[in-house]
PDB file of N, CA and C in Angstrom:
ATOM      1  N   UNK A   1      76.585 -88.936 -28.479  1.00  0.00           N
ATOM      2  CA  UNK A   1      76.904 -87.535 -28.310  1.00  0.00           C
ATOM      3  C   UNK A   1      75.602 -86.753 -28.111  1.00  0.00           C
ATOM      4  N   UNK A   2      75.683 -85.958 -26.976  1.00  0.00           N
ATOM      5  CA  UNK A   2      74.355 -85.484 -26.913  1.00  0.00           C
ATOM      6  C   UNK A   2      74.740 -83.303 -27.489  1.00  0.00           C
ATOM      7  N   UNK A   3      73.888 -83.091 -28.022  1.00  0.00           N
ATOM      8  CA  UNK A   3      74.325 -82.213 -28.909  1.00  0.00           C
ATOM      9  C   UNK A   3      72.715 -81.203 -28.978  1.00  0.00           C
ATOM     10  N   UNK A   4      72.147 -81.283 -27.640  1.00  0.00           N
ATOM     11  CA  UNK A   4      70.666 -80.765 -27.897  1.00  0.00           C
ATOM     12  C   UNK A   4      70.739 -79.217 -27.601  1.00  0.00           C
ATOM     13  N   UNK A   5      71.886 -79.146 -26.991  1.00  0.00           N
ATOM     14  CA  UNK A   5      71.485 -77.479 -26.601  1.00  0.00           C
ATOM     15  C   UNK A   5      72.408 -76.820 -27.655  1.00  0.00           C
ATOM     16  N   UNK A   6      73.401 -76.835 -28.364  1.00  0.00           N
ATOM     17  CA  UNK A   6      74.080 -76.692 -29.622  1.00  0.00           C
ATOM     18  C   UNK A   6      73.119 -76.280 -30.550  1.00  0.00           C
ATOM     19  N   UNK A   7      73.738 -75.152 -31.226  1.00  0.00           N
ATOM     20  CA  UNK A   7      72.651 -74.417 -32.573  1.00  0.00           C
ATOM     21  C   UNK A   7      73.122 -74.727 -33.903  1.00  0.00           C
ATOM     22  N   UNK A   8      73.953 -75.588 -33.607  1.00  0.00           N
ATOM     23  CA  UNK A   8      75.542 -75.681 -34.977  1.00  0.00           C
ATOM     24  C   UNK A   8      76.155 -77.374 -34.461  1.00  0.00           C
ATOM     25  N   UNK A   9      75.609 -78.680 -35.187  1.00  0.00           N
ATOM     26  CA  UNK A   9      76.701 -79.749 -34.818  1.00  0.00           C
ATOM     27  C   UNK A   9      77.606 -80.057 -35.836  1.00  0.00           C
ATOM     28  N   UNK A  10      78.875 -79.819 -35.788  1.00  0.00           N
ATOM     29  CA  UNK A  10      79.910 -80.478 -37.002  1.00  0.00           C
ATOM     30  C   UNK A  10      79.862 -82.058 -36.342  1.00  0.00           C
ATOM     31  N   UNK A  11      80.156 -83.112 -37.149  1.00  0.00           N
ATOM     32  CA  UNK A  11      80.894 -84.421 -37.117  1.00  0.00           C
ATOM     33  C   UNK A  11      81.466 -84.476 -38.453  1.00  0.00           C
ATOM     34  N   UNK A  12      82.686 -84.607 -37.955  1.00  0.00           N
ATOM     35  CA  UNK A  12      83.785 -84.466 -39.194  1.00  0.00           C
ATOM     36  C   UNK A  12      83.834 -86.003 -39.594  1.00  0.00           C
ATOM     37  N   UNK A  13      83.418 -87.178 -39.251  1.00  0.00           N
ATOM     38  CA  UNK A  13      83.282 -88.545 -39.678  1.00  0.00           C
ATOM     39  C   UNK A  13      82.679 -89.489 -39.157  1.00  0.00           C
ATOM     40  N   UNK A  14      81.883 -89.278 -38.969  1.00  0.00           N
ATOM     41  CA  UNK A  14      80.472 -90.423 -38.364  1.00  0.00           C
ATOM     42  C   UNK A  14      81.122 -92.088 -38.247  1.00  0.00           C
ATOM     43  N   UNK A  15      81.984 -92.363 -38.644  1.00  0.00           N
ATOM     44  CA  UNK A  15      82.429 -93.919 -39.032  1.00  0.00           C
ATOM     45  C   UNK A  15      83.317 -93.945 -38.215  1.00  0.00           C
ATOM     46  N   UNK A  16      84.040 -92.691 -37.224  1.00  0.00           N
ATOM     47  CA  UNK A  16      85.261 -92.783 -36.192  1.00  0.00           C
ATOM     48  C   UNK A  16      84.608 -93.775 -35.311  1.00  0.00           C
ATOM     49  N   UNK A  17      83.737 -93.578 -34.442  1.00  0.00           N
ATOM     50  CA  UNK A  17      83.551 -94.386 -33.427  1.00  0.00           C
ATOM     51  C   UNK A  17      82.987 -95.381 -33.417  1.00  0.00           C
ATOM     52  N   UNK A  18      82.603 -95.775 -34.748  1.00  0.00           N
ATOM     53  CA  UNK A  18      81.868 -96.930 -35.685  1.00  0.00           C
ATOM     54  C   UNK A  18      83.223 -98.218 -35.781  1.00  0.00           C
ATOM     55  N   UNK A  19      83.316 -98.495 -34.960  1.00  0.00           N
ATOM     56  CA  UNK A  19      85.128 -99.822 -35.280  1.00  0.00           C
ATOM     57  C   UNK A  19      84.335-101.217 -35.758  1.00  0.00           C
ATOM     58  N   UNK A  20      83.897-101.171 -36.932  1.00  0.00           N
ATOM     59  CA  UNK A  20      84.139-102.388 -37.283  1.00  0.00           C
ATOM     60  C   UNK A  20      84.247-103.812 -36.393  1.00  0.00           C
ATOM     61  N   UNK A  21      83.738-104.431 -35.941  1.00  0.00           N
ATOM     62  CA  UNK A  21      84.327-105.518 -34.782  1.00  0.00           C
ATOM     63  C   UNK A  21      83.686-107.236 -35.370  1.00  0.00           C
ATOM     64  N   UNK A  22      84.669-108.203 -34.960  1.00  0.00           N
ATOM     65  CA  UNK A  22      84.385-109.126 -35.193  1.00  0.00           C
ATOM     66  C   UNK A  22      82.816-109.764 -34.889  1.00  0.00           C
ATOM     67  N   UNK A  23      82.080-110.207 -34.638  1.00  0.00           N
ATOM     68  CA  UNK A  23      81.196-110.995 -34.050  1.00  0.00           C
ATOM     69  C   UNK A  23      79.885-110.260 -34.401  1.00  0.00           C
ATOM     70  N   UNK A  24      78.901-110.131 -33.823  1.00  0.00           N
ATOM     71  CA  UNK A  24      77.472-109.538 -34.357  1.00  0.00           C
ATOM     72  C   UNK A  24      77.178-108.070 -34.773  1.00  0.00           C
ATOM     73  N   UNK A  25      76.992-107.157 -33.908  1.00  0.00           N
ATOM     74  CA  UNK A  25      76.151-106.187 -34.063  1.00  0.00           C
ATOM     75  C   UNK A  25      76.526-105.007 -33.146  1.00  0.00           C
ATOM     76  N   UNK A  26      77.248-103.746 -33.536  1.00  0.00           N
ATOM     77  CA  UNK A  26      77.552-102.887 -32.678  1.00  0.00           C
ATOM     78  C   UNK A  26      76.698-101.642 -32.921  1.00  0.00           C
ATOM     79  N   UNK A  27      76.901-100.735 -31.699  1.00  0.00           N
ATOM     80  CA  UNK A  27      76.019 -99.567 -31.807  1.00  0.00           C
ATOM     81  C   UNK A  27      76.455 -98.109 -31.499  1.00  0.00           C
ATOM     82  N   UNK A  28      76.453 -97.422 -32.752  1.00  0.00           N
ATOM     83  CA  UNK A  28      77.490 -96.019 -31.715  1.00  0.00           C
ATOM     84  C   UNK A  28      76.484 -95.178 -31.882  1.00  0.00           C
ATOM     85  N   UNK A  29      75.879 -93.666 -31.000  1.00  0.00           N
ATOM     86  CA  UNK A  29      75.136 -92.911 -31.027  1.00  0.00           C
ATOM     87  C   UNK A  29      75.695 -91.595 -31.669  1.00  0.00           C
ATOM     88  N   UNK A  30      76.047 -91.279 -32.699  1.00  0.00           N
ATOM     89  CA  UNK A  30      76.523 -90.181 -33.385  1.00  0.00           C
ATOM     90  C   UNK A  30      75.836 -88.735 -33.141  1.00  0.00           C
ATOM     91  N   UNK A  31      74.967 -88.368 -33.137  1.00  0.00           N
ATOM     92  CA  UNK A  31      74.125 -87.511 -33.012  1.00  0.00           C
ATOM     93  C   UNK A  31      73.001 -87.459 -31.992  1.00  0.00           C
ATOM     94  N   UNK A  32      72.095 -86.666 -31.121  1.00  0.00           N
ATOM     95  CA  UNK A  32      70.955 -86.908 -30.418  1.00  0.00           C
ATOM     96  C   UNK A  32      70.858 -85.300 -30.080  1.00  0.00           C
ATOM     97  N   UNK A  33      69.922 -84.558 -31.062  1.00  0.00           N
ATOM     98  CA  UNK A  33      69.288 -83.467 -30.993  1.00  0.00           C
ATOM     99  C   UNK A  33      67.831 -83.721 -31.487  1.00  0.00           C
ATOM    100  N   UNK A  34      67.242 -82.472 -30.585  1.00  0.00           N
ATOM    101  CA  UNK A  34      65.988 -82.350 -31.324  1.00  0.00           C
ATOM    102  C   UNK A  34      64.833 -82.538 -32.632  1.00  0.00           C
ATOM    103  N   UNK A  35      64.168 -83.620 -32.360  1.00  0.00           N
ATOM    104  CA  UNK A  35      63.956 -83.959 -33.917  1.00  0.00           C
ATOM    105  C   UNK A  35      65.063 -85.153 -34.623  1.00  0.00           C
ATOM    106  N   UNK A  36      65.791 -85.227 -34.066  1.00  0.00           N
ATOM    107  CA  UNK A  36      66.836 -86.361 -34.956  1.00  0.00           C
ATOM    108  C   UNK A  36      67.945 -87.233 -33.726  1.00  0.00           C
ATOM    109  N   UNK A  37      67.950 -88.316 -34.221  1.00  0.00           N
ATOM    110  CA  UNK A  37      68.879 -88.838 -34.038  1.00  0.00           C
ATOM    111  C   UNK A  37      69.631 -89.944 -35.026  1.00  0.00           C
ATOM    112  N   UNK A  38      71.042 -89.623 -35.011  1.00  0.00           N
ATOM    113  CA  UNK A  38      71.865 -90.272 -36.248  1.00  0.00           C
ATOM    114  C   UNK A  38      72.668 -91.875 -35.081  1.00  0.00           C
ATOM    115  N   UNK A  39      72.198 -92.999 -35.784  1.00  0.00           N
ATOM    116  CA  UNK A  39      73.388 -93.975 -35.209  1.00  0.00           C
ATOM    117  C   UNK A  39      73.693 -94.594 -36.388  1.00  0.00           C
ATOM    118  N   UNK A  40      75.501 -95.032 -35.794  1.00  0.00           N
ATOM    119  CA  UNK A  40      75.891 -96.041 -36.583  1.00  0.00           C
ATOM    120  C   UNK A  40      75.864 -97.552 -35.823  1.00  0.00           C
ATOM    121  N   UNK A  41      75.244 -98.314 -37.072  1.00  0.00           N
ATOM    122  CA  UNK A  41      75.554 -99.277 -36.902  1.00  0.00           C
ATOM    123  C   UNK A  41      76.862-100.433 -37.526  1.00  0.00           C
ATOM    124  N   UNK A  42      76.950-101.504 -36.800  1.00  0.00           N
ATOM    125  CA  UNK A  42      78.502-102.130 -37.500  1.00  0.00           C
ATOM    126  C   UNK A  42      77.973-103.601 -37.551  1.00  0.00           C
ATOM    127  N   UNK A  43      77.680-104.663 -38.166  1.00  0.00           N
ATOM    128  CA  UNK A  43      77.524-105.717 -38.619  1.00  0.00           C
ATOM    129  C   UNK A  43      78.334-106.753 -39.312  1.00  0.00           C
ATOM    130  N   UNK A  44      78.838-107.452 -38.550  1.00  0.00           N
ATOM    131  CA  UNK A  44      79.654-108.890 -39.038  1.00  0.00           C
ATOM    132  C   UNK A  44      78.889-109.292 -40.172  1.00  0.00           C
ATOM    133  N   UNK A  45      79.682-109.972 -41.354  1.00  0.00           N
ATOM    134  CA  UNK A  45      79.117-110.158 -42.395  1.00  0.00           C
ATOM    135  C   UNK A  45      78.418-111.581 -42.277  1.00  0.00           C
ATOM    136  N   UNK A  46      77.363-111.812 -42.551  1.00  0.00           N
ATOM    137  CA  UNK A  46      76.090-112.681 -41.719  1.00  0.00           C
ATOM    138  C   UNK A  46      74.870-112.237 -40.946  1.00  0.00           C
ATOM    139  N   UNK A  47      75.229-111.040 -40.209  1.00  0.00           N
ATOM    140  CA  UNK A  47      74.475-111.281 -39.166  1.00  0.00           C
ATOM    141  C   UNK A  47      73.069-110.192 -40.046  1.00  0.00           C
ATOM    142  N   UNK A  48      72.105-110.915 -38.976  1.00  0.00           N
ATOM    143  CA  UNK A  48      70.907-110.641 -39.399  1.00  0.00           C
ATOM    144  C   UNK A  48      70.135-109.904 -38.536  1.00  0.00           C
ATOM    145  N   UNK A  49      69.836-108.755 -38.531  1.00  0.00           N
ATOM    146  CA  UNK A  49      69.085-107.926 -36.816  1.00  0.00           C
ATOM    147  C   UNK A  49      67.220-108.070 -37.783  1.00  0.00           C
ATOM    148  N   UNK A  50      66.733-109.175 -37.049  1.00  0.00           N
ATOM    149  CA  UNK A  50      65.457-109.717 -37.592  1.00  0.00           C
ATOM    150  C   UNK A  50      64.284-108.625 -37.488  1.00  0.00           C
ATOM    151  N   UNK A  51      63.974-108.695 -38.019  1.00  0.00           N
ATOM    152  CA  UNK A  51      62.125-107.673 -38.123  1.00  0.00           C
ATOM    153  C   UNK A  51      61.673-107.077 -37.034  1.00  0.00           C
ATOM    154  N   UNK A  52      61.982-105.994 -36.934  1.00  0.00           N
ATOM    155  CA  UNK A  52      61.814-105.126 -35.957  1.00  0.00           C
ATOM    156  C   UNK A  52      60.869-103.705 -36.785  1.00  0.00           C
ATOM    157  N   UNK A  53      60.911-102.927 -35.696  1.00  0.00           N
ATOM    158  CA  UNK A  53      59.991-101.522 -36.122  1.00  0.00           C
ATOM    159  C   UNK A  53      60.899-100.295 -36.029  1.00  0.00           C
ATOM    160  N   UNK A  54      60.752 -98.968 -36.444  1.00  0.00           N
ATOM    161  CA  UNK A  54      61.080 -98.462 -35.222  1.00  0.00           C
ATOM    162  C   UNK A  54      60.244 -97.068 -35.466  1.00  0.00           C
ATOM    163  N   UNK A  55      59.985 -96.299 -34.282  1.00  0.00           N
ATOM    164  CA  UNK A  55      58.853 -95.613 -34.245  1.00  0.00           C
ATOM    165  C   UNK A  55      59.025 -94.042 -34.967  1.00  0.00           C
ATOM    166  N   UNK A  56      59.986 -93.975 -35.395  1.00  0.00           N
ATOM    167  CA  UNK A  56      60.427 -92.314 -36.314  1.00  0.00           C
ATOM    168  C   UNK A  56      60.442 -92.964 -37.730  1.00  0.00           C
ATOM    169  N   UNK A  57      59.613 -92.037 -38.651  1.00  0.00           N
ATOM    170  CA  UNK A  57      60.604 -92.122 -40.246  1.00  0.00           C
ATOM    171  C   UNK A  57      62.425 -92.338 -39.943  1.00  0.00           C
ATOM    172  N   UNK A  58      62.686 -93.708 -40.617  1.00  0.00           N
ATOM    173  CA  UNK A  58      63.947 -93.755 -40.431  1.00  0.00           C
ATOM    174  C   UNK A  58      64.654 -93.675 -41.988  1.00  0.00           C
ATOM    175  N   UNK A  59      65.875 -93.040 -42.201  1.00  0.00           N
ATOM    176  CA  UNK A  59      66.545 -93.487 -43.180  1.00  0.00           C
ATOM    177  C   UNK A  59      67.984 -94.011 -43.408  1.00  0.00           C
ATOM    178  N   UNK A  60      68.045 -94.274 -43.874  1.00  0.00           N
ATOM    179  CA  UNK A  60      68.969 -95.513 -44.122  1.00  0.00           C
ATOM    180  C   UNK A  60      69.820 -95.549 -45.021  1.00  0.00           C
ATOM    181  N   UNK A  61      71.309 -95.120 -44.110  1.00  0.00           N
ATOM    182  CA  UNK A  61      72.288 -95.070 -45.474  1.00  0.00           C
ATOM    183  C   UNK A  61      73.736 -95.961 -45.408  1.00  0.00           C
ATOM    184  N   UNK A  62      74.158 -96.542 -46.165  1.00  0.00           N
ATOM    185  CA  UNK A  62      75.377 -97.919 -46.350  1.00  0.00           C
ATOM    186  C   UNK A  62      76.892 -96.544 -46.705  1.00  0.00           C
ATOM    187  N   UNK A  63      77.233 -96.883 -45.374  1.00  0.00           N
ATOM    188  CA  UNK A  63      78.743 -96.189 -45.358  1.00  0.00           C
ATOM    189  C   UNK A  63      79.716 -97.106 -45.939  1.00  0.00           C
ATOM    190  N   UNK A  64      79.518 -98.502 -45.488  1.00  0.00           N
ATOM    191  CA  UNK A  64      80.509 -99.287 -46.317  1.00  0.00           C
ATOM    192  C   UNK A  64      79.825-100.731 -46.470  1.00  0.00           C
ATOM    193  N   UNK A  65      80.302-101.740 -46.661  1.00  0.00           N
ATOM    194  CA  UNK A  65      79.813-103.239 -47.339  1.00  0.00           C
ATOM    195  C   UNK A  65      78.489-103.264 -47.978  1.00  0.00           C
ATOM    196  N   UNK A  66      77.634-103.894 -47.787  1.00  0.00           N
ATOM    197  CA  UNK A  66      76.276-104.500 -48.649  1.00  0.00           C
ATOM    198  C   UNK A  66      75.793-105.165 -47.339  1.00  0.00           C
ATOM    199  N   UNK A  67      74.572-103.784 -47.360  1.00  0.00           N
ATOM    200  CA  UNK A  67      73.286-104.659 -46.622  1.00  0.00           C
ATOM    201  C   UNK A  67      72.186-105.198 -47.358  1.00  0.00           C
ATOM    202  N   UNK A  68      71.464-106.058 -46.992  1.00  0.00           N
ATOM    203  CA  UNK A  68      70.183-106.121 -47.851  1.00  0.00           C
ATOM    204  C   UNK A  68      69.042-105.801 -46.931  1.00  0.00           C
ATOM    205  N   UNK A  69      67.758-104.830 -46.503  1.00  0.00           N
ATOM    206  CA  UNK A  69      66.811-104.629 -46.309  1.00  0.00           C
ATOM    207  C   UNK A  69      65.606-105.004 -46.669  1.00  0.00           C
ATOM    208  N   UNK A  70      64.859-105.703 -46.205  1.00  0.00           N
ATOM    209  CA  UNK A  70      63.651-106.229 -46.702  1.00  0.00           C
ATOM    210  C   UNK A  70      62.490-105.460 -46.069  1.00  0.00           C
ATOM    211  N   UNK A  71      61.537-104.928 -46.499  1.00  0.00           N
ATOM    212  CA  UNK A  71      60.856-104.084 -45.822  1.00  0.00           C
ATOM    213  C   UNK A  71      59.640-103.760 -46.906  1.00  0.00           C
ATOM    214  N   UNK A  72      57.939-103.641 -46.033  1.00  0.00           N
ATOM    215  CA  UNK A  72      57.503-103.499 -47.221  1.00  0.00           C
ATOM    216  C   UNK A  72      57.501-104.094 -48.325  1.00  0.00           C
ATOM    217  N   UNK A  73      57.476-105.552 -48.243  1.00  0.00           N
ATOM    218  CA  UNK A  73      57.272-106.489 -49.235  1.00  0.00           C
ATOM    219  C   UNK A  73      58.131-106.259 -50.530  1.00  0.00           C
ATOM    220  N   UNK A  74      59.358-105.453 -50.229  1.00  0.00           N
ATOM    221  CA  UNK A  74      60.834-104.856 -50.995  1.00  0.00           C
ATOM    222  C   UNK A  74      62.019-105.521 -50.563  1.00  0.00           C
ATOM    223  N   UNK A  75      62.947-106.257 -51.074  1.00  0.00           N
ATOM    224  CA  UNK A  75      64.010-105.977 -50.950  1.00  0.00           C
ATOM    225  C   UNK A  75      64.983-105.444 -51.522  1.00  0.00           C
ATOM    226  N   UNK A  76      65.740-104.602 -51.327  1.00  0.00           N
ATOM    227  CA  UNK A  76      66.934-103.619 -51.236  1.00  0.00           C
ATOM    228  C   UNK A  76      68.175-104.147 -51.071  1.00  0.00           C
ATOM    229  N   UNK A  77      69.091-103.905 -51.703  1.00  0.00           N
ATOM    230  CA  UNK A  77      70.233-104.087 -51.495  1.00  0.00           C
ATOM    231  C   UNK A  77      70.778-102.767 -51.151  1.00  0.00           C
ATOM    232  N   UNK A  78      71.579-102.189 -50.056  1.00  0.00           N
ATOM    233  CA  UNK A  78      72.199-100.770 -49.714  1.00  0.00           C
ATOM    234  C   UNK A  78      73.966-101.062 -50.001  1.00  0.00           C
ATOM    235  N   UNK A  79      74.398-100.387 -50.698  1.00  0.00           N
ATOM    236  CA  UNK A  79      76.038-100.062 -50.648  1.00  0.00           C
ATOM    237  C   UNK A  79      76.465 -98.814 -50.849  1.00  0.00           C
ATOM    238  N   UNK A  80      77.621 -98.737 -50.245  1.00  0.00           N
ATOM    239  CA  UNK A  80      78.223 -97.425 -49.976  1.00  0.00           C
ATOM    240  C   UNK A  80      77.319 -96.370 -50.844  1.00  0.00           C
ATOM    241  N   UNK A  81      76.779 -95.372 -50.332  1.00  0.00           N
ATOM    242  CA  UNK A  81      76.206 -94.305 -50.597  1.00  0.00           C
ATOM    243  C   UNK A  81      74.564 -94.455 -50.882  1.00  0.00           C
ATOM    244  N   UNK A  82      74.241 -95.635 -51.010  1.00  0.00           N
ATOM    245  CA  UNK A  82      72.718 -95.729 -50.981  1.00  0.00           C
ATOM    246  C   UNK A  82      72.012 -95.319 -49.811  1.00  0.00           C
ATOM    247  N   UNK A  83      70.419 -95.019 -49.882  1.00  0.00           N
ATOM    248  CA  UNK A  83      69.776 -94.167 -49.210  1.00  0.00           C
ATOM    249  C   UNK A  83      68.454 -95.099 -49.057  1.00  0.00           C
ATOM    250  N   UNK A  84      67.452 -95.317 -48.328  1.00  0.00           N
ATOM    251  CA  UNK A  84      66.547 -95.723 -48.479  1.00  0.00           C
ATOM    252  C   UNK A  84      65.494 -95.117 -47.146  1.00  0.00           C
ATOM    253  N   UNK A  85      64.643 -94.714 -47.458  1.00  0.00           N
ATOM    254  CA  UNK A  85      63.502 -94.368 -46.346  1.00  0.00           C
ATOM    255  C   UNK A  85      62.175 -94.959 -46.007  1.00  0.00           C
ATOM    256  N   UNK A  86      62.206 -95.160 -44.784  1.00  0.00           N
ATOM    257  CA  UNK A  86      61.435 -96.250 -44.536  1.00  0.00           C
ATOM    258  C   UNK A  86      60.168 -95.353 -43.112  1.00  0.00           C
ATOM    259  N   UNK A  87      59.103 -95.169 -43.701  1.00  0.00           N
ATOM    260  CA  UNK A  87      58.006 -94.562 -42.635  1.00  0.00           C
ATOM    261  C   UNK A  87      58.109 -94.853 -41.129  1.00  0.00           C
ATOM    262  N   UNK A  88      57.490 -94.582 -40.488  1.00  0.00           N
ATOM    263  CA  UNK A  88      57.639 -94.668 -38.951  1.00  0.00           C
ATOM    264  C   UNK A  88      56.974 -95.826 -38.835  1.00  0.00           C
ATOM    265  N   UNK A  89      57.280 -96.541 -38.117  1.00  0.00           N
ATOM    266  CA  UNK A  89      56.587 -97.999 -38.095  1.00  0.00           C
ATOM    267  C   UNK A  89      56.553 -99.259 -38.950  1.00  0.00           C
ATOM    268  N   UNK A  90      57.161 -98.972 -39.820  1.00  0.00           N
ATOM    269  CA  UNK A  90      57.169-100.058 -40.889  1.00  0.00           C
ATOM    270  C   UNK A  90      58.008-101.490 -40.728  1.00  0.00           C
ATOM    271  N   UNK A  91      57.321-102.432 -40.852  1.00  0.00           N
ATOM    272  CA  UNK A  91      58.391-103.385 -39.844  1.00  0.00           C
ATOM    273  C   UNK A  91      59.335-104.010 -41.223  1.00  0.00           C
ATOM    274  N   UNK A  92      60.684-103.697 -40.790  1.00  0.00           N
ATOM    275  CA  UNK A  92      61.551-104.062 -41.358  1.00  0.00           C
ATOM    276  C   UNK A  92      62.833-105.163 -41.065  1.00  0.00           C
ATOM    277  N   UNK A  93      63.695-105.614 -41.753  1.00  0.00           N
ATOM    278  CA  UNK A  93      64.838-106.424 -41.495  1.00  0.00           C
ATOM    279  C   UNK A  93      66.267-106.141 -42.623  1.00  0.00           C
ATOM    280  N   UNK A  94      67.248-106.459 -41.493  1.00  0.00           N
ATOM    281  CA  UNK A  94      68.501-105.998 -42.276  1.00  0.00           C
ATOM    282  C   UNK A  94      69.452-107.352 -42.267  1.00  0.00           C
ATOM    283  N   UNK A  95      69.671-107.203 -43.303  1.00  0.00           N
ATOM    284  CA  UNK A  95      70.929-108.676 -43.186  1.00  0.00           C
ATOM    285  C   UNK A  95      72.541-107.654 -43.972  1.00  0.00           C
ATOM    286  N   UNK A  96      73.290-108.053 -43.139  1.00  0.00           N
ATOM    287  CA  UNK A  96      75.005-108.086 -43.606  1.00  0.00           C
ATOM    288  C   UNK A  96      75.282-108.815 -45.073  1.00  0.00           C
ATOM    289  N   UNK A  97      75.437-109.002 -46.036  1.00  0.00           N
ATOM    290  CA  UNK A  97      75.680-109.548 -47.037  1.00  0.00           C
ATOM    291  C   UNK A  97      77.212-109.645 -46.697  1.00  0.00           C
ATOM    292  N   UNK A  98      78.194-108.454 -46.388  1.00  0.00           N
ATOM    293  CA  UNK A  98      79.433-108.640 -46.396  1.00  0.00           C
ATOM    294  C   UNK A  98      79.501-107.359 -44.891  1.00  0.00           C
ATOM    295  N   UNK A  99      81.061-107.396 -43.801  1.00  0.00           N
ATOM    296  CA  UNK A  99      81.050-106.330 -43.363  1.00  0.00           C
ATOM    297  C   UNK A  99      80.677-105.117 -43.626  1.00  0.00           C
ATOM    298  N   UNK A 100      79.879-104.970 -42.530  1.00  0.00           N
ATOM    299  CA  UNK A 100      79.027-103.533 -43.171  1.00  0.00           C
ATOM    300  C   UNK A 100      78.919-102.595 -41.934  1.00  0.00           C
ATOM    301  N   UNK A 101      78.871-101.125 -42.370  1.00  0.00           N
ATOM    302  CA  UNK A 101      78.273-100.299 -41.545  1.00  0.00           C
ATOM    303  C   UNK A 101      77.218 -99.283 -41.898  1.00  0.00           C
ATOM    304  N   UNK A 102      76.184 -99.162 -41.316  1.00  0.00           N
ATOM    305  CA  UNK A 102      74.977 -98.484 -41.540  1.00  0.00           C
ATOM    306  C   UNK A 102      74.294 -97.587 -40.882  1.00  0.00           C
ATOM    307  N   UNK A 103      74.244 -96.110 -41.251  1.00  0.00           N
ATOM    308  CA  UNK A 103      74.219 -94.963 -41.029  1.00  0.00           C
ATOM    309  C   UNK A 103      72.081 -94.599 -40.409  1.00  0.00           C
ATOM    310  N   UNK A 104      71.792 -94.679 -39.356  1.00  0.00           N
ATOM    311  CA  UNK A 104      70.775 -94.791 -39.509  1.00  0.00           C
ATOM    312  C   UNK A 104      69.992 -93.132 -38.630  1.00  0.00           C
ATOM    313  N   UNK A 105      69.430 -92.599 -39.678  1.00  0.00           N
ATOM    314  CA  UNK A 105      68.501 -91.013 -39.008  1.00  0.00           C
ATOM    315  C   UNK A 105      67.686 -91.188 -38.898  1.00  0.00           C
ATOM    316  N   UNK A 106      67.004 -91.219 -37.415  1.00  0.00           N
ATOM    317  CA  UNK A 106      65.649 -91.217 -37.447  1.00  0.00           C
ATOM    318  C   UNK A 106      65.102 -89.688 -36.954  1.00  0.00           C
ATOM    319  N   UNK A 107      63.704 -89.451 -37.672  1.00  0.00           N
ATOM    320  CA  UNK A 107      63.580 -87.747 -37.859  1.00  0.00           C
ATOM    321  C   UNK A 107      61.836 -88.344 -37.060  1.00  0.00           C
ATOM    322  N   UNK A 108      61.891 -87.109 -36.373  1.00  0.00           N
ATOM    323  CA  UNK A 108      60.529 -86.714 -36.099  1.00  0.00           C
ATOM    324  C   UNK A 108      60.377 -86.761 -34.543  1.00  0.00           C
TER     325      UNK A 108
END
């Protein structure tokens, strides 16, 4: 959703276009304004999206199942309502423990 010239964005449920799906790794773009962008992600329980970066302070929040995050010589477990923030660049990894979806803002 592109939402940049808007002074006001409602999303009444970030997890609508988020469907859950069998097999690896889905991607919905919830938000994309100035300074931010919100995606959801959807993860088969297994799958592993390996050590990557990404270039905004990102944070990181568990709408539903158990992720685990390793990052920063930390690991994290995220479930429903956990939060975790992770600097711009910091190379991180996410594993599915169980179906999961994961709320991700990156600011800056």
């Amino acid at each position: 959703m592109d939402t940049s010239a808007a002074p006001i964005t409602f999303i009444p449920d970030v997890r609508a276009d988020a469907v859950l799906a069998p097999g690896g790794l889905g991607h919905t773009t919830v938000l994309n304004a100035p300074g931010v962008r919100v995606v959801v992600l959807t993860f088969a329980a297994g799958h592993v999206l390996t050590e990557h970066r990404a270039p905004k302070t990102l944070l990181m929040q568990a709408l539903d199942g158990c992720l685990r995050v390793t990052a920063g010589g930390q690991v994290t477990d995220l479930v429903a309502g956990a939060l975790l923030r992770l600097d711009a660049s910091l190379t991180h990894e996410v594993e599915a423990l169980e179906e999961s979806r994961l709320m991700l803002t990156l600011i800056g």
